[in-house]
Protein backbone atom coordinates (compact mmCIF):
# COMPACT_ATOMS: atom_id res chain seq x y z
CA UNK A 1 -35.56 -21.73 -10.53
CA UNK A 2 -37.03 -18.07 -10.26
CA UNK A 3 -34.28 -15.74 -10.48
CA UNK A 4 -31.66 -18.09 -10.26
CA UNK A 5 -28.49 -17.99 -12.87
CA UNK A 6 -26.58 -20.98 -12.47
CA UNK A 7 -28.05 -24.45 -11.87
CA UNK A 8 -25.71 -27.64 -11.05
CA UNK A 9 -27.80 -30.77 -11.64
CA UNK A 10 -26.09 -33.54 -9.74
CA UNK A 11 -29.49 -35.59 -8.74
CA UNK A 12 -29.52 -39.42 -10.22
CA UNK A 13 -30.48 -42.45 -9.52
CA UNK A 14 -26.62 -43.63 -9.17
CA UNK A 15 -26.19 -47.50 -7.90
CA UNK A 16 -25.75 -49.57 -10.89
CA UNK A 17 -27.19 -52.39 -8.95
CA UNK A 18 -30.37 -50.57 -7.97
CA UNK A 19 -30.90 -49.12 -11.71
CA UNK A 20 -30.39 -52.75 -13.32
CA UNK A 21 -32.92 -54.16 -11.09
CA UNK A 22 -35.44 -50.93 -11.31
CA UNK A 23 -34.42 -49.54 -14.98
CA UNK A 24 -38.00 -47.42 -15.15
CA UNK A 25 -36.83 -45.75 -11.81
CA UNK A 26 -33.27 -45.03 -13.51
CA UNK A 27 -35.26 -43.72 -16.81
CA UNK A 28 -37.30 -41.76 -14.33
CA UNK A 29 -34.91 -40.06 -12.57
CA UNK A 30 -31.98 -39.60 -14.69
CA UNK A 31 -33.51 -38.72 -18.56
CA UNK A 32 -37.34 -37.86 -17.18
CA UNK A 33 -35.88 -35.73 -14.61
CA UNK A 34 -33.07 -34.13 -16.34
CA UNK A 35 -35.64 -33.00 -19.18
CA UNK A 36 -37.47 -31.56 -16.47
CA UNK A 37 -34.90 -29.47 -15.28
CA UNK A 38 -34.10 -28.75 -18.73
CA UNK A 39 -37.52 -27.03 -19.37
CA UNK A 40 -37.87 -25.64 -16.16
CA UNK A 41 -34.46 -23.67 -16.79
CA UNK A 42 -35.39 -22.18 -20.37
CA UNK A 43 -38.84 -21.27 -18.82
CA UNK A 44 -36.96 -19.19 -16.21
CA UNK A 45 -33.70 -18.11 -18.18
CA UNK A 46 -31.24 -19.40 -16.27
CA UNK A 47 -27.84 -18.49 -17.73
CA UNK A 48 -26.50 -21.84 -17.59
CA UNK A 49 -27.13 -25.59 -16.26
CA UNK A 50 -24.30 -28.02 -15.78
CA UNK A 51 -25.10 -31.60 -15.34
CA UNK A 52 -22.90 -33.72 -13.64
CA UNK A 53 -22.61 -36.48 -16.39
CA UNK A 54 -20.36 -40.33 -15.35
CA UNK A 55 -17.42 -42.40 -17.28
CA UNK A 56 -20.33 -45.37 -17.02
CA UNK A 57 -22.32 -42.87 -19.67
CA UNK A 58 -19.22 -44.18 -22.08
CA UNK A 59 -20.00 -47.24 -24.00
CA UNK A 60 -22.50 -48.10 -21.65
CA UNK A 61 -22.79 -51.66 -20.76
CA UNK A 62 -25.11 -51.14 -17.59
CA UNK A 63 -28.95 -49.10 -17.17
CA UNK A 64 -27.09 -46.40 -15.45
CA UNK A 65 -24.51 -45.58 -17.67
CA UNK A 66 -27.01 -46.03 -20.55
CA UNK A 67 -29.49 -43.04 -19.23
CA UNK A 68 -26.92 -40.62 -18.01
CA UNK A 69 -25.65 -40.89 -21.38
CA UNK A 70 -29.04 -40.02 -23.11
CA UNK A 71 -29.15 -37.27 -20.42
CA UNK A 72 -26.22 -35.99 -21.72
CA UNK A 73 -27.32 -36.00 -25.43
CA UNK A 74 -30.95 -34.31 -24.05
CA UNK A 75 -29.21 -31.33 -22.47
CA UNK A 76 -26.73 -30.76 -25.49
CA UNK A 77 -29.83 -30.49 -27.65
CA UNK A 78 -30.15 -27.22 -29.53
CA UNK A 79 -32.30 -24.66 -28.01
CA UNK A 80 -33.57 -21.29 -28.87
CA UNK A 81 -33.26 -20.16 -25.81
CA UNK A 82 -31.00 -18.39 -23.69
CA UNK A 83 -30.22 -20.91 -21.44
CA UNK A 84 -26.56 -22.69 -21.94
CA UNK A 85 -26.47 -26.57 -21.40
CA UNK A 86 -23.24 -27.96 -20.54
CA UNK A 87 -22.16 -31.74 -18.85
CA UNK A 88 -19.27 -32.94 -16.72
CA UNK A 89 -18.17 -36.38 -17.26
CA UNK A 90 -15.91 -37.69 -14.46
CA UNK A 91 -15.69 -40.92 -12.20
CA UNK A 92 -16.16 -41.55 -8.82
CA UNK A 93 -15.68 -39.04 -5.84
CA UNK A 94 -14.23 -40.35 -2.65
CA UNK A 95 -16.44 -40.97 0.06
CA UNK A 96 -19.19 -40.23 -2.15
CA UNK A 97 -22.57 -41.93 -1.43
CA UNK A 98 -21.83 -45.55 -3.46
CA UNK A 99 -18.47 -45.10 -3.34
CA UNK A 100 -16.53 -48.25 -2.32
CA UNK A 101 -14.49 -46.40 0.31
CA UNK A 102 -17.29 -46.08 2.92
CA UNK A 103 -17.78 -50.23 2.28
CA UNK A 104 -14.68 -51.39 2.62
CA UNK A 105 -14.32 -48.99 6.36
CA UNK A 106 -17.84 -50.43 7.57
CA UNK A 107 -16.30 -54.03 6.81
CA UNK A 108 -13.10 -53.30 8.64
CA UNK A 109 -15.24 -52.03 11.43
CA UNK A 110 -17.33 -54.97 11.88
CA UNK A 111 -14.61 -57.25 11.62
CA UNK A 112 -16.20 -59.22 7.92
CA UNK A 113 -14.46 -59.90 4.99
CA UNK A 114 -13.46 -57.02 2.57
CA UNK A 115 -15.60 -58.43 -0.54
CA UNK A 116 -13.63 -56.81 -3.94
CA UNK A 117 -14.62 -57.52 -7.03
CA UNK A 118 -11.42 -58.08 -8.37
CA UNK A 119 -8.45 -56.54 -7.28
CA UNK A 120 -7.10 -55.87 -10.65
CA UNK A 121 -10.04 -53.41 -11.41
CA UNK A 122 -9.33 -49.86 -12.34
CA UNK A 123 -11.65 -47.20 -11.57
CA UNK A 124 -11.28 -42.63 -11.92
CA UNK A 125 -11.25 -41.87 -8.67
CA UNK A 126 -10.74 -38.01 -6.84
CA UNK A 127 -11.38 -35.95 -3.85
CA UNK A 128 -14.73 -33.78 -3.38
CA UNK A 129 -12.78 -30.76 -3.62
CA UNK A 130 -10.77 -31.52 -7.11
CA UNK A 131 -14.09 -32.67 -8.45
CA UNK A 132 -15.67 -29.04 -7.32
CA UNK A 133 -13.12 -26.69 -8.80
CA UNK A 134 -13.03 -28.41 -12.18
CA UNK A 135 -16.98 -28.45 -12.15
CA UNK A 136 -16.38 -24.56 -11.98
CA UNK A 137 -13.75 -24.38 -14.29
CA UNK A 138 -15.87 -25.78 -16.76
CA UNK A 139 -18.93 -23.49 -15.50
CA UNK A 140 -16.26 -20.29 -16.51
CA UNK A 141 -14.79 -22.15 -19.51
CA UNK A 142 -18.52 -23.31 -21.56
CA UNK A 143 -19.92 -22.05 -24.39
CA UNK A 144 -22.98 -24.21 -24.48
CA UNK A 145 -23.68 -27.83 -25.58
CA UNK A 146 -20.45 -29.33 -24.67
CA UNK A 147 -18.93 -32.25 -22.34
CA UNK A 148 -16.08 -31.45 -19.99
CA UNK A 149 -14.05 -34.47 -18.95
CA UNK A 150 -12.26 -34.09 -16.02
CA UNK A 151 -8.42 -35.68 -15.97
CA UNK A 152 -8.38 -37.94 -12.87
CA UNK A 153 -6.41 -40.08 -10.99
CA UNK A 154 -6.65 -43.79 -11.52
CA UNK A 155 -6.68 -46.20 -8.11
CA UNK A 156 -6.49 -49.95 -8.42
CA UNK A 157 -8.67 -51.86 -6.40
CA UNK A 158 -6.84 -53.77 -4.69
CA UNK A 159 -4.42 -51.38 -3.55
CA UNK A 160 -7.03 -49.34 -1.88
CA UNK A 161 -8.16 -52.54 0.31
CA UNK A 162 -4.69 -52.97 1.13
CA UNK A 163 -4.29 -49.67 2.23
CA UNK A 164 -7.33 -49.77 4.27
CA UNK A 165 -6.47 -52.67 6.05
CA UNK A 166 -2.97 -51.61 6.43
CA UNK A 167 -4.13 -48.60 8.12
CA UNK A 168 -6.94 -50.27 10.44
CA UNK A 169 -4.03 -52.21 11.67
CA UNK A 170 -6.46 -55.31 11.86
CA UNK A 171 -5.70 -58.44 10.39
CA UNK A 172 -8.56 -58.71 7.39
CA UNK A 173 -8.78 -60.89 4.77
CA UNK A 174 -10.43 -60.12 1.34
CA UNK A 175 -13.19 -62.04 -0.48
CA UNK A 176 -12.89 -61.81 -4.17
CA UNK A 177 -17.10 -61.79 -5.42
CA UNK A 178 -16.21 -61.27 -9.24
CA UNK A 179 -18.20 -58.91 -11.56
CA UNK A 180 -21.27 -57.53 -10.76
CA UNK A 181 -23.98 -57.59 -13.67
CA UNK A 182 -22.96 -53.80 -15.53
CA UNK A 183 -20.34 -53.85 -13.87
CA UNK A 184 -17.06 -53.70 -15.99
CA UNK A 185 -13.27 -53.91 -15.43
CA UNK A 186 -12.22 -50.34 -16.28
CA UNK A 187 -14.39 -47.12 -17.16
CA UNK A 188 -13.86 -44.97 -19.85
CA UNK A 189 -14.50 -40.54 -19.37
CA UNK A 190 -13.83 -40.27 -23.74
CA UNK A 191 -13.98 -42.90 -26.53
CA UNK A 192 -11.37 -42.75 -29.72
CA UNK A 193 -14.39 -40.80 -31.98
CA UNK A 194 -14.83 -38.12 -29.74
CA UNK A 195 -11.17 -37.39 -29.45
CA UNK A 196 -11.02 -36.48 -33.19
CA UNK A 197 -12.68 -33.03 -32.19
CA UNK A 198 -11.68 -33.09 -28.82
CA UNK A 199 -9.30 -29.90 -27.16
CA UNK A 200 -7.47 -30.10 -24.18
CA UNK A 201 -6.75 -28.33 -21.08
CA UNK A 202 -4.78 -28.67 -18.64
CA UNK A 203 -7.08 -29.94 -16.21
CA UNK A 204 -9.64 -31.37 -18.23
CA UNK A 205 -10.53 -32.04 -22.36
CA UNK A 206 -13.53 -30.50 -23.35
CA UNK A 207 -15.88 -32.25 -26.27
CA UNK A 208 -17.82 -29.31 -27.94
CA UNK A 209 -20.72 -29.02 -29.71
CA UNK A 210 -19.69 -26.82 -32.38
CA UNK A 211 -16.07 -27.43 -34.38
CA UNK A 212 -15.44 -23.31 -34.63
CA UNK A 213 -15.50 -23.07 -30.79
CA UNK A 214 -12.41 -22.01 -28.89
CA UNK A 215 -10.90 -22.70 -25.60
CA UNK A 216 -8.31 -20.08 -23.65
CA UNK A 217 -4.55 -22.09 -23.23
CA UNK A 218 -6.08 -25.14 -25.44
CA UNK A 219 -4.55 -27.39 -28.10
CA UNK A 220 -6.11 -30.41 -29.87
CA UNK A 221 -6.39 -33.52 -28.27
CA UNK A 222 -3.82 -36.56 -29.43
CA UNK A 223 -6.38 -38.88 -30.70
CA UNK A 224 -7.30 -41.85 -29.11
CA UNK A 225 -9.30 -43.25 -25.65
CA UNK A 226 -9.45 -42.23 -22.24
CA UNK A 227 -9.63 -45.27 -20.39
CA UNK A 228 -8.91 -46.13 -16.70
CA UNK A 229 -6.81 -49.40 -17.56
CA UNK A 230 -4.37 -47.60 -20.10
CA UNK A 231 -3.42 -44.90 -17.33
CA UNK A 232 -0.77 -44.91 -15.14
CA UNK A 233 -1.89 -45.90 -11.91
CA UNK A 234 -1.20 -44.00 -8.68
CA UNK A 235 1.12 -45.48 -5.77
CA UNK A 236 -0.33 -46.34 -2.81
CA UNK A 237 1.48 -43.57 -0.88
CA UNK A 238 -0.30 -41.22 -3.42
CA UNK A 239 -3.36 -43.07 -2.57
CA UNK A 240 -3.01 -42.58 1.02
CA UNK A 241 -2.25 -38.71 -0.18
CA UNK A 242 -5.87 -38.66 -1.76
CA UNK A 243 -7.16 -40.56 1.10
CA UNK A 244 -6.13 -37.92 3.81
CA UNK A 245 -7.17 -35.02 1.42
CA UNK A 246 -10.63 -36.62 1.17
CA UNK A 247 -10.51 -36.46 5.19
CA UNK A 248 -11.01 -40.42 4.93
CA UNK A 249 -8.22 -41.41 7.01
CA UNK A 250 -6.92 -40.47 10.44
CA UNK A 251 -3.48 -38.89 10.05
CA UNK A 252 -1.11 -41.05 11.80
């Protein structure tokens, strides 16, 4: 980190699966390593660190969502140093490494069943590119110690299986394999507490650290949750939008 002014920490141990069966490798990784690049920042005054922080870290019911959310608490952490700490909090990013959209195309290839874990499950979902300009905005926006959540579109799962096999033009069926252990039926990027201090953007809300800081073009959030099953759900042609914007489909 010699001579280096902005750090984006986006390492983790990220499968839920693989941190509930290995939770001292998820500890590890995500708080071990995060305090690591914590003290290897202030030792070489970095101007700022932004940690890419996850809706599981909100009312965490699995390993994973458990330590990003003590990473999250480690970074905002007063310091007397010069270094500013600040997190992201959004969902998943399409075609990501885990993501489910990679899955569901290798099944379709290979001719198996689509296995979804219910179709009824909700889950923040956005391109690579929307995820990068709002990690900047909140790089320009930060005063230090607070959590950026990132407004994002909501998919249901079952409609992006359907799309998928609608657009392999194959004739798939789907295998429904229930809930994974962690796993839950909706995430959540901001519980109804931290809304009480909360200000908004247009883009994204931002949780700070300290009540007397301001925002440019902010206003107070409306209190209550930010949860994936009390959104409005996009349409599947606004799915297939994302989809072709995430370069994950062929344009046809």
């Amino acid at each position: 980190m010699r001579d280096v002014d902005f750090v984006f920490h986006l390492a983790a141990m990220k499968r839920v699966d693989a941190c509930e069966e290995n939770p001292l490798e998820a500890v590890e990784t995500n708080i071990i390593g995060s305090s690591n690049i914590r003290s290897a920042a202030i030792k070489n005054n970095v101007k700022k660190v932004i940690f890419t922080s996850s809706d599981k870290a909100i009312s965490p019911t699995n390993t994973y969502g458990a330590t990003k959310l003590i990473a999250e608490r480690l970074l905002a952490a007063p310091s007397s140093s010069a270094t500013t700490f600040v997190s992201v909090r959004f969902g998943n990013v399409m075609g990501s490494r885990g993501s489910v959209i990679p899955l569901f195309q290798e099944q379709i290839k290979t001719n198996q069943l689509i296995t979804i874990t219910d179709p009824e499950m909700t889950r923040f979902m956005m391109t690579l590119s929307q995820a990068t300009s709002l990690t900047l905005q909140a790089l320009k926006e930060s005063k230090g110690g607070e959590v950026f959540v990132l407004k994002m579109p909501v998919i249901r799962l079952g409609d992006l299986a359907d799309l998928l096999i609608q657009q392999s033009g194959l004739s798939i069926s789907t295998e429904l394999i229930g809930l994974k252990p962690g796993e839950k039926m909706y995430e959540e990027l901001m519980t109804y507490d931290e809304s009480q201090h909360a200000w908004e953007l247009d883009d994204m809300f931002v949780i700070p650290s300290d009540s007397k800081s301001l925002y440019s073009d902010s206003k107070k959030v409306k209190r209550g949750t930010y949860r994936s099953n009390d959104q409005e759900v996009v349409t599947k042609h606004q799915l297939h939008q994302l989809l072709l914007e995430a370069g994950l489909l062929d344009k046809r």
